[in-house]
PDB file of N, CA and C in Angstrom:
ATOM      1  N   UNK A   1     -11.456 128.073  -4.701  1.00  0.00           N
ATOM      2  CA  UNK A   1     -11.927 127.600  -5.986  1.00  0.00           C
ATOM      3  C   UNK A   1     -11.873 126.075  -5.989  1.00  0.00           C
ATOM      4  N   UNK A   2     -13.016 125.212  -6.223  1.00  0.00           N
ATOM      5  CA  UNK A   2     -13.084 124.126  -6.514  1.00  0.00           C
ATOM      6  C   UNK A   2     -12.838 123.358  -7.810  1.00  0.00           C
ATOM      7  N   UNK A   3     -12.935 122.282  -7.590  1.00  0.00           N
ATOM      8  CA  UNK A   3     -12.336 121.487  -9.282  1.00  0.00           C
ATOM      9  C   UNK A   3     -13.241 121.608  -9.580  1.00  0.00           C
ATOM     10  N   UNK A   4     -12.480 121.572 -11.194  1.00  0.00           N
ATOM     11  CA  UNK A   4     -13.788 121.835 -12.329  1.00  0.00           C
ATOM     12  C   UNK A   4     -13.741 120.629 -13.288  1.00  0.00           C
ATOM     13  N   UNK A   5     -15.148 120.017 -13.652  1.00  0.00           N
ATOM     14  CA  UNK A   5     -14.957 118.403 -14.509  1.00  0.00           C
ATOM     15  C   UNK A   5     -15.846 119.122 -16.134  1.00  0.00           C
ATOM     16  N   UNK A   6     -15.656 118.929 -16.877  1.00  0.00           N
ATOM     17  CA  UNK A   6     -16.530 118.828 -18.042  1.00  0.00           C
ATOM     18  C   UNK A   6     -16.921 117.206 -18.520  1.00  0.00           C
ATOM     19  N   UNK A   7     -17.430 117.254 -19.731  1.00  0.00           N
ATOM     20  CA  UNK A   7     -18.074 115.801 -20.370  1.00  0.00           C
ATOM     21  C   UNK A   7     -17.486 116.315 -21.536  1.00  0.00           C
ATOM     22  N   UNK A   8     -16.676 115.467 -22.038  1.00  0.00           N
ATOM     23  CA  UNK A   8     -16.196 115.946 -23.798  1.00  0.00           C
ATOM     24  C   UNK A   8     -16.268 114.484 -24.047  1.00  0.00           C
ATOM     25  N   UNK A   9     -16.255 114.555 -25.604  1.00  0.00           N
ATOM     26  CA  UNK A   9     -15.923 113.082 -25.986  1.00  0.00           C
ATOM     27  C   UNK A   9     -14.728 112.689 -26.688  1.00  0.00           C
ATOM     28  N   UNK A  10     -13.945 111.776 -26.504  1.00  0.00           N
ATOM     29  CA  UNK A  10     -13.062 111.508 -27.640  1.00  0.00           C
ATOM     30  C   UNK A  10     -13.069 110.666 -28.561  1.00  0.00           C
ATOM     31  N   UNK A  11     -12.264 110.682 -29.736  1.00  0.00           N
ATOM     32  CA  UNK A  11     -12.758 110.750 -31.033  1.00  0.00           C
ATOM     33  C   UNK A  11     -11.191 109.843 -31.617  1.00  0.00           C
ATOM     34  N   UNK A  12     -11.543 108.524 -31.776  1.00  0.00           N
ATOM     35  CA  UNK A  12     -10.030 108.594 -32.529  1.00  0.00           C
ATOM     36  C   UNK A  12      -9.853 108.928 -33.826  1.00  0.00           C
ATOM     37  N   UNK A  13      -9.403 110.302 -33.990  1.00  0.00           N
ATOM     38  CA  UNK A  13      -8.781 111.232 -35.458  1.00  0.00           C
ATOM     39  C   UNK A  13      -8.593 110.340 -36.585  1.00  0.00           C
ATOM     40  N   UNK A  14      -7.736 109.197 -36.152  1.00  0.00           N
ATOM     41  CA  UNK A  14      -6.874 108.776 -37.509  1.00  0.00           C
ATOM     42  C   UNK A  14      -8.524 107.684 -38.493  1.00  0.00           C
ATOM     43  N   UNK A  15      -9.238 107.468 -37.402  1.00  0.00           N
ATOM     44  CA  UNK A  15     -10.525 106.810 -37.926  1.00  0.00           C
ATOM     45  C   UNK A  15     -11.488 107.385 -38.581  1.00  0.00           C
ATOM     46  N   UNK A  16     -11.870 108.720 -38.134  1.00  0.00           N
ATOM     47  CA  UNK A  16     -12.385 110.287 -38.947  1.00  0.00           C
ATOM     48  C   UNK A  16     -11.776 110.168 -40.059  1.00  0.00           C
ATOM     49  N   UNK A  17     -10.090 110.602 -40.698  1.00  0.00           N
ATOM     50  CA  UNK A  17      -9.642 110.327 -41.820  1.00  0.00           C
ATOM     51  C   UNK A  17      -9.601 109.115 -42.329  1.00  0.00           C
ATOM     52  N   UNK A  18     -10.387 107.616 -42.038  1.00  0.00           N
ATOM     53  CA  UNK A  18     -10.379 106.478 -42.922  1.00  0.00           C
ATOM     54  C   UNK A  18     -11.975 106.938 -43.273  1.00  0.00           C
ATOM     55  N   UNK A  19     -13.079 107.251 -42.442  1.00  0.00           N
ATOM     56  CA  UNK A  19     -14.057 107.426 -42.891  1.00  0.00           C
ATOM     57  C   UNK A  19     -14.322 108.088 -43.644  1.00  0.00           C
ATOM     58  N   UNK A  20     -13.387 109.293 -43.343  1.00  0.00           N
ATOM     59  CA  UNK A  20     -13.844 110.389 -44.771  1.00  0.00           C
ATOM     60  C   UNK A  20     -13.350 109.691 -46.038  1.00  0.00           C
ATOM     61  N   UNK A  21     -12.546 109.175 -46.190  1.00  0.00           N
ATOM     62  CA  UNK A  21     -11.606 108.113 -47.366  1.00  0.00           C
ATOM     63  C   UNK A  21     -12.614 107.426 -48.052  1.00  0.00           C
ATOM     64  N   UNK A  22     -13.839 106.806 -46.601  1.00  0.00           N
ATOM     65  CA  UNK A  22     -14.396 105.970 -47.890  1.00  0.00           C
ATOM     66  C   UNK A  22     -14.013 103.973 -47.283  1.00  0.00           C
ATOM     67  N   UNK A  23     -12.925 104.094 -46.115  1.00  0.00           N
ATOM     68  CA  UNK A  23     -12.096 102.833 -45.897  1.00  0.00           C
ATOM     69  C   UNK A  23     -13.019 102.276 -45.072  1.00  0.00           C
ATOM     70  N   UNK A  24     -13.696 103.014 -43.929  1.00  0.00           N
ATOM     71  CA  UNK A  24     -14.435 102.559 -42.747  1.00  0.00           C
ATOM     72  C   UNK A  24     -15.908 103.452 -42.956  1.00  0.00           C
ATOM     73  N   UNK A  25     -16.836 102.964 -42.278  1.00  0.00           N
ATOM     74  CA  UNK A  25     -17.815 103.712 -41.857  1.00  0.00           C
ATOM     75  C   UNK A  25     -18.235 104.625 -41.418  1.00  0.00           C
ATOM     76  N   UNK A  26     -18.648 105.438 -40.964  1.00  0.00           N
ATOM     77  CA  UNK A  26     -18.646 106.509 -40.366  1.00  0.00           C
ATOM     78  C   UNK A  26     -18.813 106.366 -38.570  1.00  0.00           C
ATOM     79  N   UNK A  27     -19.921 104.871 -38.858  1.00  0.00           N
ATOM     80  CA  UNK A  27     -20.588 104.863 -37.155  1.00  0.00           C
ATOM     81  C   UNK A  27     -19.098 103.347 -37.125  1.00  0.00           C
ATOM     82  N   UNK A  28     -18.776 103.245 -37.761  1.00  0.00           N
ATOM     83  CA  UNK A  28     -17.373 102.662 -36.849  1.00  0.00           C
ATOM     84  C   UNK A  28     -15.957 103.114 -36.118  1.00  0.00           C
ATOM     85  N   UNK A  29     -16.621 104.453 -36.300  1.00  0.00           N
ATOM     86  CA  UNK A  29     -15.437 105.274 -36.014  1.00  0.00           C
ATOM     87  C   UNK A  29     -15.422 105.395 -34.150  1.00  0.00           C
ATOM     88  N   UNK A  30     -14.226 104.720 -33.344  1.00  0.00           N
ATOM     89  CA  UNK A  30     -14.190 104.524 -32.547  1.00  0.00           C
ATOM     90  C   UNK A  30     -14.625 106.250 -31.603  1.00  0.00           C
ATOM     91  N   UNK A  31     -15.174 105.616 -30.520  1.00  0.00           N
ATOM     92  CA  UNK A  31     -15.313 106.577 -29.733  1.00  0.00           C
ATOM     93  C   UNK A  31     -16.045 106.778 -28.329  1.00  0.00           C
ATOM     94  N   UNK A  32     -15.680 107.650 -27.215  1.00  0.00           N
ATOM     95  CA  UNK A  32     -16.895 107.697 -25.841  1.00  0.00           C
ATOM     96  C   UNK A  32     -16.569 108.374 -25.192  1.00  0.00           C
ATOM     97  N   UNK A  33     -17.611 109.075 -24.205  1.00  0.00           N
ATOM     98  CA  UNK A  33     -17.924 109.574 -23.781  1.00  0.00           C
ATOM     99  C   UNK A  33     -17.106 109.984 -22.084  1.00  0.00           C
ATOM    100  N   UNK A  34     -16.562 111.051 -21.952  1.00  0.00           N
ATOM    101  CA  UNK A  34     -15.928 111.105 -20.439  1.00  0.00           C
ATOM    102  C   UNK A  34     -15.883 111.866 -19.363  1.00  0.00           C
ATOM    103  N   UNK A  35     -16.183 111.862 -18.632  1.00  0.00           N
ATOM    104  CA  UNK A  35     -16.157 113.151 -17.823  1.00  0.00           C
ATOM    105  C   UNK A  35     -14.671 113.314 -17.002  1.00  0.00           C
ATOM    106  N   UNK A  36     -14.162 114.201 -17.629  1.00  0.00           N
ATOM    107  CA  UNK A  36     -12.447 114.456 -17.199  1.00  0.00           C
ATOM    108  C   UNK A  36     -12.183 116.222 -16.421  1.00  0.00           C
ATOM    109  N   UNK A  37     -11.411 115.709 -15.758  1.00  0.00           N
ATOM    110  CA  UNK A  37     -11.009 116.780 -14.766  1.00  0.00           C
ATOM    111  C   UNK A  37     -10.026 118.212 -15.528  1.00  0.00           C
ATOM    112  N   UNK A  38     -10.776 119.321 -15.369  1.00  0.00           N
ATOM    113  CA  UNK A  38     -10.295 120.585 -16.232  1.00  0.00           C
ATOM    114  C   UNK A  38      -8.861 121.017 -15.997  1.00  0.00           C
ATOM    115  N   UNK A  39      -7.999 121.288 -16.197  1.00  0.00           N
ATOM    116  CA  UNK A  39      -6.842 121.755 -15.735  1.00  0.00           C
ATOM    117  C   UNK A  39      -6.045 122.899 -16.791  1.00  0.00           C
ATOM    118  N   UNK A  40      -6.835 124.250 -16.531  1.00  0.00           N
ATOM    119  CA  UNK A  40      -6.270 125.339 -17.064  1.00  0.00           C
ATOM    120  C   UNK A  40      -4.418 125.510 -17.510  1.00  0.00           C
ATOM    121  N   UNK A  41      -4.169 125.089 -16.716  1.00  0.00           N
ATOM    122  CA  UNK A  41      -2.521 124.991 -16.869  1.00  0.00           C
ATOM    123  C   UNK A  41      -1.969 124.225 -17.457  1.00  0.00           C
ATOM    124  N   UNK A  42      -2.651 122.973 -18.006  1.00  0.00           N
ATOM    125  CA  UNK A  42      -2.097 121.767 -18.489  1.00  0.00           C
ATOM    126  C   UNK A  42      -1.410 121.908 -20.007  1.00  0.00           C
ATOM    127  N   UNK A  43      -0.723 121.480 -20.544  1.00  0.00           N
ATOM    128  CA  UNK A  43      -0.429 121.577 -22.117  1.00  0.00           C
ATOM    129  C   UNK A  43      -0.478 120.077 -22.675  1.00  0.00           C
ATOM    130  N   UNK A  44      -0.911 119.131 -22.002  1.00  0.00           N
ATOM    131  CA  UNK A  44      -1.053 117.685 -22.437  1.00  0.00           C
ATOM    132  C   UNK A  44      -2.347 116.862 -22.010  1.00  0.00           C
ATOM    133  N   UNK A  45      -2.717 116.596 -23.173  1.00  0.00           N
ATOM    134  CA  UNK A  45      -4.059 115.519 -22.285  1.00  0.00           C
ATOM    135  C   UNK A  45      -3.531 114.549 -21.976  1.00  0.00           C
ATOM    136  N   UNK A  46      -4.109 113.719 -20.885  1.00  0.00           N
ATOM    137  CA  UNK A  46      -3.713 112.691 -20.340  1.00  0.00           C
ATOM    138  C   UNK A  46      -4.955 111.464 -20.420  1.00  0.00           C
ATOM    139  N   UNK A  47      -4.774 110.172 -20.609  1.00  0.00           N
ATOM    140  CA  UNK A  47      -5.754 109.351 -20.790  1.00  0.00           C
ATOM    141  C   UNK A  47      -5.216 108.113 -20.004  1.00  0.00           C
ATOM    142  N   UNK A  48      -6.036 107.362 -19.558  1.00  0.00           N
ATOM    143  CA  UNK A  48      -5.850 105.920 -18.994  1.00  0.00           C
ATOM    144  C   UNK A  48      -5.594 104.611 -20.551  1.00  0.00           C
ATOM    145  N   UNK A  49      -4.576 103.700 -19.578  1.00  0.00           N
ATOM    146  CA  UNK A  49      -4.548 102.435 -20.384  1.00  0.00           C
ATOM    147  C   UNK A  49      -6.082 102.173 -21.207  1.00  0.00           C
ATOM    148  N   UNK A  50      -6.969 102.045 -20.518  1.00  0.00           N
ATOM    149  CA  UNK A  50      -8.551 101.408 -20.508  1.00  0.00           C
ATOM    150  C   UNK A  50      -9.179 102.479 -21.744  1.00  0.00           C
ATOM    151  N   UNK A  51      -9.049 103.724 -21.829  1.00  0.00           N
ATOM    152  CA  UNK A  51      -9.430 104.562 -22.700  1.00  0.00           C
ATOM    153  C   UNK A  51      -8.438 104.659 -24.139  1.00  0.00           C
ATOM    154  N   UNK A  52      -7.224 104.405 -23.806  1.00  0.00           N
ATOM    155  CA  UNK A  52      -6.117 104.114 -25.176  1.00  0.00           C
ATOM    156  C   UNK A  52      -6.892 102.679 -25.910  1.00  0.00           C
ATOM    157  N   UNK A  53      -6.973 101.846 -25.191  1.00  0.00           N
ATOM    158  CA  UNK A  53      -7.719 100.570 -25.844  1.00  0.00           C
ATOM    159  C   UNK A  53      -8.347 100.652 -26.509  1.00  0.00           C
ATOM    160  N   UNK A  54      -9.885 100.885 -25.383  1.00  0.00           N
ATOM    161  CA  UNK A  54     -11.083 101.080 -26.143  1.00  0.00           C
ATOM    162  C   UNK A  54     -10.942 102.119 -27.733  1.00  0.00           C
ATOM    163  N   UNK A  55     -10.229 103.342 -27.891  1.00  0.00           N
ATOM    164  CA  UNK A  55     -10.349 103.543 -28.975  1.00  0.00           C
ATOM    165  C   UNK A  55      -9.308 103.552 -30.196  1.00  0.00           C
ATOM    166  N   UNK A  56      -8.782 102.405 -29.349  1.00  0.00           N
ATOM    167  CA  UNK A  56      -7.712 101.849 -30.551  1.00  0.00           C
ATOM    168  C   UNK A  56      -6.407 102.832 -31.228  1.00  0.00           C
ATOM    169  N   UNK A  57      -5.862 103.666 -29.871  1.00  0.00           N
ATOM    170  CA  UNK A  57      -4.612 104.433 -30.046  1.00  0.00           C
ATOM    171  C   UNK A  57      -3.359 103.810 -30.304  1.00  0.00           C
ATOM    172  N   UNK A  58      -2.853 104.415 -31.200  1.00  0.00           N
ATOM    173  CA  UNK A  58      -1.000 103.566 -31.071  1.00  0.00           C
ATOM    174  C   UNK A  58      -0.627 104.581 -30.403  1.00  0.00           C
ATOM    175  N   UNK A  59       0.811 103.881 -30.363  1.00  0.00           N
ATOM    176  CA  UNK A  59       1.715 104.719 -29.491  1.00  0.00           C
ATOM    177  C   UNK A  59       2.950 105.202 -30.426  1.00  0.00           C
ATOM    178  N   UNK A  60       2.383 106.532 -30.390  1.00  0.00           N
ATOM    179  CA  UNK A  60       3.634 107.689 -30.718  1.00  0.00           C
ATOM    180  C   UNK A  60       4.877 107.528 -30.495  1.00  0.00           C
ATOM    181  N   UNK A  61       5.364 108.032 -29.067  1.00  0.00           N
ATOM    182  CA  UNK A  61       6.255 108.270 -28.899  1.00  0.00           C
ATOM    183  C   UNK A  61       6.319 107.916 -27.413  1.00  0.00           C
ATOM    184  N   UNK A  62       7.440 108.787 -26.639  1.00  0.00           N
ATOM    185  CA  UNK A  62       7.442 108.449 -25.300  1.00  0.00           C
ATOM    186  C   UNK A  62       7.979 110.177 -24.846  1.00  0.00           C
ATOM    187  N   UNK A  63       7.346 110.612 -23.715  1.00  0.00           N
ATOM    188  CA  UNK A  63       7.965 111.879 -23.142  1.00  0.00           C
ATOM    189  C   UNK A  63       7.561 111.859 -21.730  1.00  0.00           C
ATOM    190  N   UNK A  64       8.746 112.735 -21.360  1.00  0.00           N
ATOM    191  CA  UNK A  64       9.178 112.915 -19.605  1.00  0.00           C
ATOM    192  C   UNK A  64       7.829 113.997 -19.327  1.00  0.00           C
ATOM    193  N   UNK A  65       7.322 114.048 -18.311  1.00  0.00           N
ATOM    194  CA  UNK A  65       6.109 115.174 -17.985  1.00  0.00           C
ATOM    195  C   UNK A  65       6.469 115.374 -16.567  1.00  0.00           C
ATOM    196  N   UNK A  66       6.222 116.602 -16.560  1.00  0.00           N
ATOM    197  CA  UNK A  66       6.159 117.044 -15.136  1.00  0.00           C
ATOM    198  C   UNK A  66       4.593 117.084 -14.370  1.00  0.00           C
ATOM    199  N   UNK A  67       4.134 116.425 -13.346  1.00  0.00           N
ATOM    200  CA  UNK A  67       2.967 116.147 -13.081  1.00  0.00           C
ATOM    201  C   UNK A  67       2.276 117.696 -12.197  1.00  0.00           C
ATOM    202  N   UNK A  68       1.465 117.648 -11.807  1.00  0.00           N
ATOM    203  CA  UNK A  68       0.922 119.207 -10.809  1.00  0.00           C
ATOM    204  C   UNK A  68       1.819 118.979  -9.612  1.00  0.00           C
ATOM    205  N   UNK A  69       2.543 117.696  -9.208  1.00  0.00           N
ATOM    206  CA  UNK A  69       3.058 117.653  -7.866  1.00  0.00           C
ATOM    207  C   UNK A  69       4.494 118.222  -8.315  1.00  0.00           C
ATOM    208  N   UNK A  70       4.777 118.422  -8.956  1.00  0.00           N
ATOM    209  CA  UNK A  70       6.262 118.717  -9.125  1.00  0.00           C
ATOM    210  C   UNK A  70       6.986 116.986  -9.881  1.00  0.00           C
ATOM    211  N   UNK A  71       6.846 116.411  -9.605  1.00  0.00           N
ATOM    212  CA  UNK A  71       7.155 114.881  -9.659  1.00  0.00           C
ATOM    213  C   UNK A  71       7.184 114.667 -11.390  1.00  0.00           C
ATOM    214  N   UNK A  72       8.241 113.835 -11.846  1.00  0.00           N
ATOM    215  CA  UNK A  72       8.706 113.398 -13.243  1.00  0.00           C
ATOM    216  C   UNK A  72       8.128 112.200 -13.667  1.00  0.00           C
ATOM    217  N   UNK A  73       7.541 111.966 -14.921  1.00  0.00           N
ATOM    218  CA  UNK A  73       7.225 110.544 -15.081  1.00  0.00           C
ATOM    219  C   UNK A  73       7.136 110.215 -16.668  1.00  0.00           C
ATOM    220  N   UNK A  74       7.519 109.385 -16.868  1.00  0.00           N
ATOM    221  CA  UNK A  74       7.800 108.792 -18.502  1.00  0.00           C
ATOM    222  C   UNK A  74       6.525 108.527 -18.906  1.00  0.00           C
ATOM    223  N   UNK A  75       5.302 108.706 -19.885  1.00  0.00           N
ATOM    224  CA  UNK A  75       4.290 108.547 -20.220  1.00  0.00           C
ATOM    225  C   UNK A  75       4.513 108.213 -22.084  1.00  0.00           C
ATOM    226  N   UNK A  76       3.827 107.255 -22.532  1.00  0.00           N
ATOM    227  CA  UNK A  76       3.670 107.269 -23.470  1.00  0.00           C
ATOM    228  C   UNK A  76       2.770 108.008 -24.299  1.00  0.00           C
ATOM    229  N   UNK A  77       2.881 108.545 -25.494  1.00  0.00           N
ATOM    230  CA  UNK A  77       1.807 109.546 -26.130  1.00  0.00           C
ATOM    231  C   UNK A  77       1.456 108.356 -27.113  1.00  0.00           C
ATOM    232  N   UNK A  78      -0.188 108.838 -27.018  1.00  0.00           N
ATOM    233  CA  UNK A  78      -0.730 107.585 -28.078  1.00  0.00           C
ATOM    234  C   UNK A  78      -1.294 108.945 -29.203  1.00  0.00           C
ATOM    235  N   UNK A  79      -2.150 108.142 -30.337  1.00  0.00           N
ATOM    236  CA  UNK A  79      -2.880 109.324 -31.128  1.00  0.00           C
ATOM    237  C   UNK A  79      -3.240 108.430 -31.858  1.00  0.00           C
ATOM    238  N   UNK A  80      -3.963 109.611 -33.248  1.00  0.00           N
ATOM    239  CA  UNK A  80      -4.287 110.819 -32.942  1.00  0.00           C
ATOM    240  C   UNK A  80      -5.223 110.243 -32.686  1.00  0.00           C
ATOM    241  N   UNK A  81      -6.262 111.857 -31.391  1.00  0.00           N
ATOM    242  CA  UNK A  81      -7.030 111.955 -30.583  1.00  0.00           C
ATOM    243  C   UNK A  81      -7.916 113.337 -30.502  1.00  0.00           C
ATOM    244  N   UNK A  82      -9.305 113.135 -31.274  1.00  0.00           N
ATOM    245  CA  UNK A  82      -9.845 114.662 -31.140  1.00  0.00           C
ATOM    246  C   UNK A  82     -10.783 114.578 -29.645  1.00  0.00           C
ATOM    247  N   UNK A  83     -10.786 115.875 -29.383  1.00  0.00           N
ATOM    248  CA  UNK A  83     -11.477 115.788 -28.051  1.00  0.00           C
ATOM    249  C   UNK A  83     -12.769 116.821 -28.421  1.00  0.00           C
ATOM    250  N   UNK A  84     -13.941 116.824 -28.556  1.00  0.00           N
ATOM    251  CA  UNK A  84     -15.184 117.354 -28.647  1.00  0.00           C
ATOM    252  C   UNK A  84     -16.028 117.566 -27.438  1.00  0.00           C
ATOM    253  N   UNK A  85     -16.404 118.701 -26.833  1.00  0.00           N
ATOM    254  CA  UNK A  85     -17.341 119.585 -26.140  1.00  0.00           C
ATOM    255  C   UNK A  85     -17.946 120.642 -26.436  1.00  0.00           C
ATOM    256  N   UNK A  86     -19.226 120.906 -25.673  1.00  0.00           N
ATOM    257  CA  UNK A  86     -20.195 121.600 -26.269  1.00  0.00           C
ATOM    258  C   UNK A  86     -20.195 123.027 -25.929  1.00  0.00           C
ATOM    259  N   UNK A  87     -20.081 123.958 -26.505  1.00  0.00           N
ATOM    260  CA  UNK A  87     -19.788 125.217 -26.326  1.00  0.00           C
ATOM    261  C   UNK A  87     -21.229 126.168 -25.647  1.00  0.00           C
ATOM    262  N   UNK A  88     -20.533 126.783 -24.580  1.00  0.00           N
ATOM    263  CA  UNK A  88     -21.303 127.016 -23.350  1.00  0.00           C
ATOM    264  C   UNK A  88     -22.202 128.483 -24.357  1.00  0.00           C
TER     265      UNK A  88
END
């Protein structure tokens, strides 16, 4: 079985709830386009520095993750973050 990639987009959430408010715009609501690697087993999305930026995530919290290698690593959780794809 080979890897599997989809195209979803993400969405920063907390900007959805200023738009619906009335605070921001609708088309200012940060967001783009990605093609990210599927991982059935996963229970955490994972995102790059470069993608936290661009859509203007804070940072939550901080938690220990166990990676697919077995291997431990401190990651920061940013949010909120909706993730949208198109149903097959």
């Amino acid at each position: 079985m080979g890897l599997v990639y989809a195209n979803v987009e993400l969405v920063n959430a907390g900007e959805i709830f200023l738009a619906h408010k009335g605070y921001i715009k609708p088309n200012e609501v940060k967001r783009m386009n990605v093609n990210v690697l599927v991982d059935t087993g996963a229970s955490t999305l994972t995102i790059n520095e470069n993608i936290k930026i661009q859509l203007d995530l804070i940072e939550l919290d901080e938690r220990e993750v166990i990676l697919a290698d077995g291997s431990r690593q401190k990651l920061t959780i940013v949010g909120p973050i909706e993730i949208r794809f198109e149903r097959a």
